[in-house]
Protein backbone atom coordinates (compact mmCIF):
# COMPACT_ATOMS: atom_id res chain seq x y z
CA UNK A 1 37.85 -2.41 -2.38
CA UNK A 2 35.27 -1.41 0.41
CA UNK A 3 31.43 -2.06 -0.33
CA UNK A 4 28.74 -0.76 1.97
CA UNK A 5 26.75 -4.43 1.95
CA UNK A 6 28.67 -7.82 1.08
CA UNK A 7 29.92 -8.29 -2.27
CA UNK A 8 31.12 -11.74 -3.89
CA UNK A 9 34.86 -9.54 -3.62
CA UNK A 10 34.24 -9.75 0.15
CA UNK A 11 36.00 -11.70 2.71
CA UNK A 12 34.52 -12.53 6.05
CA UNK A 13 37.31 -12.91 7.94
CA UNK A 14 36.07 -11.52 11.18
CA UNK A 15 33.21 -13.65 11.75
CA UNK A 16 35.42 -17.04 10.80
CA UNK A 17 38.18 -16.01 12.75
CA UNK A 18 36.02 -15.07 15.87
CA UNK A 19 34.32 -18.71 15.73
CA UNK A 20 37.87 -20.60 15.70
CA UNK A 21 39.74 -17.86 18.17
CA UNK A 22 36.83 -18.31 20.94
CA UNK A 23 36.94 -21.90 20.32
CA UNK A 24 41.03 -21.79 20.96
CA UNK A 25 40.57 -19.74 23.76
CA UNK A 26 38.48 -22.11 25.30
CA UNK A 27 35.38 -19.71 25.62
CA UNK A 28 33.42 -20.81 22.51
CA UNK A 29 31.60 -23.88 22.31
CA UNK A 30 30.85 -25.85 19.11
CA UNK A 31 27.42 -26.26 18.18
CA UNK A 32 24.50 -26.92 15.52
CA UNK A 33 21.56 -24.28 14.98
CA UNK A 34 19.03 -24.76 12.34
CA UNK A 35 19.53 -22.50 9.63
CA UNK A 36 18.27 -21.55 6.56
CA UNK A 37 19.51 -20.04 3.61
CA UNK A 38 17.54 -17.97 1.23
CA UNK A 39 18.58 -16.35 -2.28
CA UNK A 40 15.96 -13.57 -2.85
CA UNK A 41 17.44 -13.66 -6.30
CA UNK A 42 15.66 -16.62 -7.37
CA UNK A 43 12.05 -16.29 -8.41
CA UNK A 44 11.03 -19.38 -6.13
CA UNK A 45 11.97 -17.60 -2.85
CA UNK A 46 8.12 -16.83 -2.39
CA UNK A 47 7.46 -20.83 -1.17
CA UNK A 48 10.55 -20.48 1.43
CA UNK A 49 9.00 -17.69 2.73
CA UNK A 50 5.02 -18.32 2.55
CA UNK A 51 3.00 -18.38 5.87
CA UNK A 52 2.67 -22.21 5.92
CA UNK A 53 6.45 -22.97 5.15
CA UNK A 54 8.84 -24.46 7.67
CA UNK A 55 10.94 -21.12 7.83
CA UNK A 56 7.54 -19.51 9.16
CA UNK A 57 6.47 -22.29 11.43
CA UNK A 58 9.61 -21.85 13.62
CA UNK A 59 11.61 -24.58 12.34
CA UNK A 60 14.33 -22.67 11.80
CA UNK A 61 16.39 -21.04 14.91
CA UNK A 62 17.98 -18.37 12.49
CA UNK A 63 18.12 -17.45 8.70
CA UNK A 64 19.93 -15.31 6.21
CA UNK A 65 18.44 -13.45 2.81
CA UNK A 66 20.75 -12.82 0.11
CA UNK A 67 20.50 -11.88 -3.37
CA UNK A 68 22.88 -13.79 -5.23
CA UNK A 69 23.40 -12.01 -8.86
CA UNK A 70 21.91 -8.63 -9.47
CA UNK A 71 18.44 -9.16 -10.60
CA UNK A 72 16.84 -6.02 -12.52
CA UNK A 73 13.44 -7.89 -13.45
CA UNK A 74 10.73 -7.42 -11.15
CA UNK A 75 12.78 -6.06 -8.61
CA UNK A 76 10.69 -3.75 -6.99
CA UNK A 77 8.05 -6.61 -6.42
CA UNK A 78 10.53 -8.30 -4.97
CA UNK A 79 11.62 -5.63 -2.32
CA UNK A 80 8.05 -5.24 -1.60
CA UNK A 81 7.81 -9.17 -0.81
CA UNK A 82 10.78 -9.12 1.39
CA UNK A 83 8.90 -5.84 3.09
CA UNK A 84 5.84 -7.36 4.11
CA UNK A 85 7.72 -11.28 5.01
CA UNK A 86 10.26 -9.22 7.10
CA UNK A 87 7.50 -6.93 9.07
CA UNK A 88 5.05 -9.75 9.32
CA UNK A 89 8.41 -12.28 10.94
CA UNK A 90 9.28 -9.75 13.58
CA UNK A 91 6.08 -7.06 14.01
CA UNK A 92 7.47 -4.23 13.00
């Protein structure tokens, strides 16, 4: 089954496969970023994401937003949040 955005049914082959194929190759090199993981599905997402966090001081060299669960509560405040973190991050 085909979704348009990831689903738990997903498999992300392509991205794990390009990691260890470069790597074989001998054109990928292993290496640590700082990352940061944030479910937008849990109410306490707003601190991870507040001016003065670490996420928005730079500590971070990438991050990913996901919604784990389908929340219907407060959703729309949510989506607004998300708005105004994700134009304020990159000035859009």
């Amino acid at each position: 089954m085909s979704h348009q955005f990831r689903h738990d049914d997903d498999l992300p082959l392509a991205t794990t496969l390009h990691a260890y194929y470069s790597l074989a190759q001998g054109v990928g090199q292993a290496s640590e970023i700082a990352c940061r993981y944030i479910n937008i599905g849990d109410p306490l997402f707003v601190f991870l994401i507040a001016p003065f966090s670490p996420l928005r001081r730079g500590k971070y060299q990438t991050f990913f937003l996901n919604e784990v669960g389908n929340i219907d509560r407060l959703a729309s405040i949510r989506d607004h949040i998300v708005r105004k973190f994700l134009t304020r991050m990159f000035d859009v």
